[in-house]
Protein backbone atom coordinates (compact mmCIF):
# COMPACT_ATOMS: atom_id res chain seq x y z
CA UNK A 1 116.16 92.93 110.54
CA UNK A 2 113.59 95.18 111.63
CA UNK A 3 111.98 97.01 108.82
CA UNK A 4 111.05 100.05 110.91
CA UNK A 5 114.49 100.52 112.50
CA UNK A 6 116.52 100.59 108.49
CA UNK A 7 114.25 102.90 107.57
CA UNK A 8 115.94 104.98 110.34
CA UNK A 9 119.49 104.39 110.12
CA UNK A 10 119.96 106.73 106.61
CA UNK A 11 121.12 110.07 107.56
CA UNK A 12 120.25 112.41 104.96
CA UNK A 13 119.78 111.03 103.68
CA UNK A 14 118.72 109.33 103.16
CA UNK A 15 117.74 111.00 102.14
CA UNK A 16 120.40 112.80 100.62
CA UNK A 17 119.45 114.67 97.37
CA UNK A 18 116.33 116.13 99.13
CA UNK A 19 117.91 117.36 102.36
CA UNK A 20 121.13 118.84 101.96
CA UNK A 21 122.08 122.41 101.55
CA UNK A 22 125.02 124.66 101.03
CA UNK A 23 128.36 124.32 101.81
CA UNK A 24 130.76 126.18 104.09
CA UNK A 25 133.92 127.89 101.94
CA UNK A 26 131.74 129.24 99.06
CA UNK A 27 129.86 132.50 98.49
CA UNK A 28 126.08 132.29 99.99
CA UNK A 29 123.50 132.02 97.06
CA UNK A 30 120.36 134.15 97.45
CA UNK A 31 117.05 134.13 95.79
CA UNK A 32 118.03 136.74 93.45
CA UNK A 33 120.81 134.90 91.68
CA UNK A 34 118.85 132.90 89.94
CA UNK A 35 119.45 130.25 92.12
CA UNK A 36 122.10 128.39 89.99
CA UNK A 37 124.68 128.06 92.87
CA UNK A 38 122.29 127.34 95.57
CA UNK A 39 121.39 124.12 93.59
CA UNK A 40 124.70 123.55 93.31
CA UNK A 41 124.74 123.72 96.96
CA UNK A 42 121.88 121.70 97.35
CA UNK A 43 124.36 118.19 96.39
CA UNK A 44 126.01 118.92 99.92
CA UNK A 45 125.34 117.56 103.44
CA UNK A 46 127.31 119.65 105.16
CA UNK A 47 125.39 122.87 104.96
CA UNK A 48 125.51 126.25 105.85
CA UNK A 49 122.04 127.24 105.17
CA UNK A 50 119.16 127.12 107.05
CA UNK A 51 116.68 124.21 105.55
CA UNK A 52 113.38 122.07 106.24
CA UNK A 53 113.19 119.10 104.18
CA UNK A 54 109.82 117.03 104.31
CA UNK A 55 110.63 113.78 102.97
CA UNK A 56 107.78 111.62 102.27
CA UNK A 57 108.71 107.50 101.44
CA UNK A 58 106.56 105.00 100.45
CA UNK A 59 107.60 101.30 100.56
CA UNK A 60 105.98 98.38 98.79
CA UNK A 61 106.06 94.76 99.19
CA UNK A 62 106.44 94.22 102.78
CA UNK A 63 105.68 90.78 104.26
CA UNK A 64 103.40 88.03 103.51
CA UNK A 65 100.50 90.92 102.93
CA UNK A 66 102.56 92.39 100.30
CA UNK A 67 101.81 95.69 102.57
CA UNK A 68 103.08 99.11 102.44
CA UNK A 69 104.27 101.57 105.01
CA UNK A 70 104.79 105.16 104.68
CA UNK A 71 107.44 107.48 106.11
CA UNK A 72 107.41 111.15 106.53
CA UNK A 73 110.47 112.50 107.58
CA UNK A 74 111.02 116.12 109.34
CA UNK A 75 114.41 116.52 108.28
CA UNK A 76 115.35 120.43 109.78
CA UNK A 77 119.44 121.37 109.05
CA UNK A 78 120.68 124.17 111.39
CA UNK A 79 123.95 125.35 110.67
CA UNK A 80 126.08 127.26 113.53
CA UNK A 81 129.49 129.14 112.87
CA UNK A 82 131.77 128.19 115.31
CA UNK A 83 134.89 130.61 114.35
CA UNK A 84 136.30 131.62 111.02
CA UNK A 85 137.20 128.41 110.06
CA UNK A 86 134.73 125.63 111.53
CA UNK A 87 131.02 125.14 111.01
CA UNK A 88 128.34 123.21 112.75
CA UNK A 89 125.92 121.43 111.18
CA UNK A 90 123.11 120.05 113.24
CA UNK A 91 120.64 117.65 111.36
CA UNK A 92 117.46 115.85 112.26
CA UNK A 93 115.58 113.26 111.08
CA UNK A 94 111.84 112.72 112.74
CA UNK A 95 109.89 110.12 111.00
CA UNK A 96 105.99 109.67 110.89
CA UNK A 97 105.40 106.19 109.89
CA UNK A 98 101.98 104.97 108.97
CA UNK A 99 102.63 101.09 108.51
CA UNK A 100 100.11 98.12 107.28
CA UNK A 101 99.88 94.97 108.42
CA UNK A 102 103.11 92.81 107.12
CA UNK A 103 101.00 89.63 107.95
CA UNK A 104 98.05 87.96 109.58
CA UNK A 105 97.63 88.74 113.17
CA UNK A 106 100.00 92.43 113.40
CA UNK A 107 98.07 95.40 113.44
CA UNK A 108 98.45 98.38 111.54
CA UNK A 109 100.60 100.98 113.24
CA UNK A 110 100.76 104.80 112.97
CA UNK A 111 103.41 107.29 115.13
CA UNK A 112 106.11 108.59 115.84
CA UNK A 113 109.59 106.48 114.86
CA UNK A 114 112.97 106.85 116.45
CA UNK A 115 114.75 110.36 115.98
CA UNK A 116 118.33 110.43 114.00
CA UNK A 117 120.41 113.66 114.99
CA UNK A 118 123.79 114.24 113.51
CA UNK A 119 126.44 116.47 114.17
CA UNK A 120 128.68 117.61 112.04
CA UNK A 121 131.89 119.68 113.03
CA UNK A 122 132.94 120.92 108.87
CA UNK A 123 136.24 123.14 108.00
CA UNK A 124 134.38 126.18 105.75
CA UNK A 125 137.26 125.67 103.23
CA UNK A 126 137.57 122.35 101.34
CA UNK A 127 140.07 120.42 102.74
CA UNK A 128 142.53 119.68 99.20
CA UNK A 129 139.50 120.08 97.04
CA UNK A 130 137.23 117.82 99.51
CA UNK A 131 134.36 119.38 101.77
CA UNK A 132 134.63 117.38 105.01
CA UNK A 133 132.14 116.60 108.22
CA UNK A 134 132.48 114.19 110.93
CA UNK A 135 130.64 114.12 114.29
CA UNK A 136 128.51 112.17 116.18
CA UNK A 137 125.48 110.58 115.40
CA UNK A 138 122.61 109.78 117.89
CA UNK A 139 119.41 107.37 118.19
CA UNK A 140 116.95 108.46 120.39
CA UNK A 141 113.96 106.06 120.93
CA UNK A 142 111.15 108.47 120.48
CA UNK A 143 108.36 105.44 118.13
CA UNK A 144 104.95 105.64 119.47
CA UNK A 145 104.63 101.62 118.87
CA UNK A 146 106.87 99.17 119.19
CA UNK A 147 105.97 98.38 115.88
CA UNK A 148 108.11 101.43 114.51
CA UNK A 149 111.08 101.76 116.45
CA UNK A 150 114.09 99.93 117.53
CA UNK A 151 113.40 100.47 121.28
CA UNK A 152 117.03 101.26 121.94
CA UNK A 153 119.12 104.49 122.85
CA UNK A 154 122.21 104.81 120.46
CA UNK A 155 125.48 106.43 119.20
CA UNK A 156 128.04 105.93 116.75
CA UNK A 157 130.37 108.32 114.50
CA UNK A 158 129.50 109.76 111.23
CA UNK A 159 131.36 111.50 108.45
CA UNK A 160 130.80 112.83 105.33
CA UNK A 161 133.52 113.65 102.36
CA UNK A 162 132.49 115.38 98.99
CA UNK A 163 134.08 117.19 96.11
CA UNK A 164 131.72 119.13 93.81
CA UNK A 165 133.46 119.49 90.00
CA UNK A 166 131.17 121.85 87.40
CA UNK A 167 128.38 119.97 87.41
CA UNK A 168 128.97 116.84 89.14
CA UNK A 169 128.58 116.78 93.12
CA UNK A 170 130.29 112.87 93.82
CA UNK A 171 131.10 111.55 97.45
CA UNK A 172 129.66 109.42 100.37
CA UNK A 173 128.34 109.64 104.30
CA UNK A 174 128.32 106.75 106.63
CA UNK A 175 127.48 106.06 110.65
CA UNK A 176 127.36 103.41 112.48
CA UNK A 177 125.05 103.35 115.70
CA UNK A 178 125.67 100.86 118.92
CA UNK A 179 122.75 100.68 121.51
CA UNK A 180 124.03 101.79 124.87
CA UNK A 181 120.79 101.42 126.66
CA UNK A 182 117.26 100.49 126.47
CA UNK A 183 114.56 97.75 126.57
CA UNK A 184 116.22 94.46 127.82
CA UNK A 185 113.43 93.10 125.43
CA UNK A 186 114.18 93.88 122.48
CA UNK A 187 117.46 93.29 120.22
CA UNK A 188 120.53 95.35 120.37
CA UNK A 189 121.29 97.70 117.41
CA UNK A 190 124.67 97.56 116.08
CA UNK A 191 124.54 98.73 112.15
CA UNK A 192 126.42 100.45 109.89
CA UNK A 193 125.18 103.25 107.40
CA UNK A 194 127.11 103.70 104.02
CA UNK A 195 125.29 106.25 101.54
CA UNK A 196 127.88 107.03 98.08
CA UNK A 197 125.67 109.39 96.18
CA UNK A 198 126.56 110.80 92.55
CA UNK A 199 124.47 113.96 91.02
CA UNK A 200 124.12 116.03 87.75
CA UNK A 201 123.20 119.46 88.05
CA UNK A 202 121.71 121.28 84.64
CA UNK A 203 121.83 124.71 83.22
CA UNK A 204 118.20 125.07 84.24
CA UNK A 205 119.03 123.90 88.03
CA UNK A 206 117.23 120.21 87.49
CA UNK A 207 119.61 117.50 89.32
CA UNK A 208 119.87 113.89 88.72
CA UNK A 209 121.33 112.08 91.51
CA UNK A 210 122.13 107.92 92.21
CA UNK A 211 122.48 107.19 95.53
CA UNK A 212 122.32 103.74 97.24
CA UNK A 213 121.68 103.82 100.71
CA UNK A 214 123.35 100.37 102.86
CA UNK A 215 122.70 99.28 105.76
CA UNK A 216 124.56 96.03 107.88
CA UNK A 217 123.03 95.28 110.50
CA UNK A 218 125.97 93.30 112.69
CA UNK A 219 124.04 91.57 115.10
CA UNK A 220 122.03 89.03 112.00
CA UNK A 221 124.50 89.59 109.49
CA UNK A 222 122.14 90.84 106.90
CA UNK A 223 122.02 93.84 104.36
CA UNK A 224 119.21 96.53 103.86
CA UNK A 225 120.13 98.30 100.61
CA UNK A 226 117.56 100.47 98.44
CA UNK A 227 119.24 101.98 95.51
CA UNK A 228 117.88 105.32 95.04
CA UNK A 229 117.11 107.49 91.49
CA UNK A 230 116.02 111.26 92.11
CA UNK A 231 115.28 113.99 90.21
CA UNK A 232 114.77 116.95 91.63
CA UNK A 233 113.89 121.07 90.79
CA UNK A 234 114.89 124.29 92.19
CA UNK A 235 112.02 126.44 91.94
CA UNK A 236 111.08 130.03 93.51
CA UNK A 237 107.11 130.12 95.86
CA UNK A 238 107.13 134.03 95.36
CA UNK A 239 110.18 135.12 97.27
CA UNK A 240 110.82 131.60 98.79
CA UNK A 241 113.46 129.10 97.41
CA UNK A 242 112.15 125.59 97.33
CA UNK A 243 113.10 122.52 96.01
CA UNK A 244 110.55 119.51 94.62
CA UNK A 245 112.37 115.83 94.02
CA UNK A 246 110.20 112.77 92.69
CA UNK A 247 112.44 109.29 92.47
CA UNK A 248 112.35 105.73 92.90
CA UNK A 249 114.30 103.08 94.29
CA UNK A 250 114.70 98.86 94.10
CA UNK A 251 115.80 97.05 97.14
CA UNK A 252 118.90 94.86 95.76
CA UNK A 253 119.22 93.07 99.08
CA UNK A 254 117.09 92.85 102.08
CA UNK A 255 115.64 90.35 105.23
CA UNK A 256 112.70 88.17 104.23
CA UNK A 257 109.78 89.98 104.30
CA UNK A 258 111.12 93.20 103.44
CA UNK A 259 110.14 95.90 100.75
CA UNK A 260 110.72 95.19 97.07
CA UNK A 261 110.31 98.88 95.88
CA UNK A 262 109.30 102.30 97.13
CA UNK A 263 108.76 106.04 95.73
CA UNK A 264 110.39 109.37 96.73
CA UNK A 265 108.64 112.60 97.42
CA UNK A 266 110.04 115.96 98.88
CA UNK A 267 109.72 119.59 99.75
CA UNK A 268 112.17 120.94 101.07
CA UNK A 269 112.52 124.70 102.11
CA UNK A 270 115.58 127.01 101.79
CA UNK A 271 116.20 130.12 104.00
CA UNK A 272 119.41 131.93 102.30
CA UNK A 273 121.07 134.42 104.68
């Protein structure tokens, strides 16, 4: 598989302890509650608060030049209220990939990768006890370099399903993305996305999350799957609500030539109504 298209497929997540936000059906958190329930919130993909994630990833290993590539990813979650009962939660992923030569005789590369946007259509009220999302999910071929994108336009569904108890946020978010159209030259993209995440919140608003992020990729039959271990901090910039996450993962399964281990770094900014 193409290492520069997995590292697209994850949808929040991917990325998912550093990106999400707060969920529809409970009272909105501001910065002068000490934050305790907006880190709750922050275990929840299907948001409804305004957020910027910067998601920076850092993958070792790769091919026979044991290389690495980086990956920022732009991650912006805009919620809109549709009607007293039904949110929408619009989410984008924009990576900028800075990748080393895998082996003798490919370049370096540096760009722009494909663009992820989900939609999510999510009931405000849990749904008995579950907070629910499902949309569409869309690929749009936006890599500067072949090198860094799947060359393909895509779509597939995705839904997400959570319930949050005390402490512990437990659940899981999957897509799957078929190419429609795009360059007759390069492979079709037909993959599946499954991301079951598990967190720990604490009294002082630290959370520990586990969350494996798997992707099949149908057309070689092979599995992608990092296994992720955040921690991550609510913390208040003078009047503005951030949150800082450091973690590590291990690739349990993965094509020849793929990365053995990366790091986890994000910022991500909150904007309470």
């Amino acid at each position: 598989m193409n290492t520069a298209r997995t590292s697209l497929l994850p949808c929040f997540p991917l990325l998912l302890s550093l990106s999400i936000s707060a969920a529809g059906g409970q009272p909105e958190p501001s910065p002068g509650d000490g934050g305790a329930d907006l880190a709750k919130q922050l275990a929840n993909p299907v948001a409804n608060l305004i957020s910027l994630p910067m998601q920076s990833n850092f993958d070792f290993g790769i091919g026979l030049n044991d290389s690495m590539r980086y990956t920022l990813n732009v991650q912006p979650v805009i919620p809109f209220s549709l009607s007293d009962d039904w949110n929408l939660i619009t989410r984008t992923i924009l990576p900028i990939i800075q990748a080393e030569s895998p082996a003798p005789g490919v370049d370096d590369a540096f760009g722009l990768g494909d663009t992820l946007q989900s939609l999510f259509l999510s009931p405000k009220e849990p749904v008995g006890r579950w907070v629910l999302g499902a949309g569409p999910a869309l690929l749009y071929p936006t890599a500067t370099d072949d090198l860094l994108g799947a060359g393909q336009w895509a779509a597939g569904p995705t839904v997400v399903a959570l319930q949050q108890k005390g402490p512990w946020t437990f659940g899981f978010l999957a897509n799957h993305l078929v190419s429609y159209a795009g360059d007759d030259d390069r492979a079709d993209l037909n993959a599946t996305f499954l991301n079951p995440f598990l967190s720990y919140i604490t009294s002082t608003k630290t959370t520990f999350t586990a969350s494996p992020e798997l992707t099949y990729d149908w057309e070689t039959h092979q599995w992608v799957a990092p296994v992720n271990l955040v921690v991550s901090q609510l913390l208040m910039l003078g009047k503005q609500p951030i949150q800082l996450a450091l973690g590590g993962r291990a690739y349990i399964d993965g094509p020849s030539g793929g990365p053995e281990w990366g790091l986890r770094f994000a910022l991500v900014f909150l904007f309470p109504k």
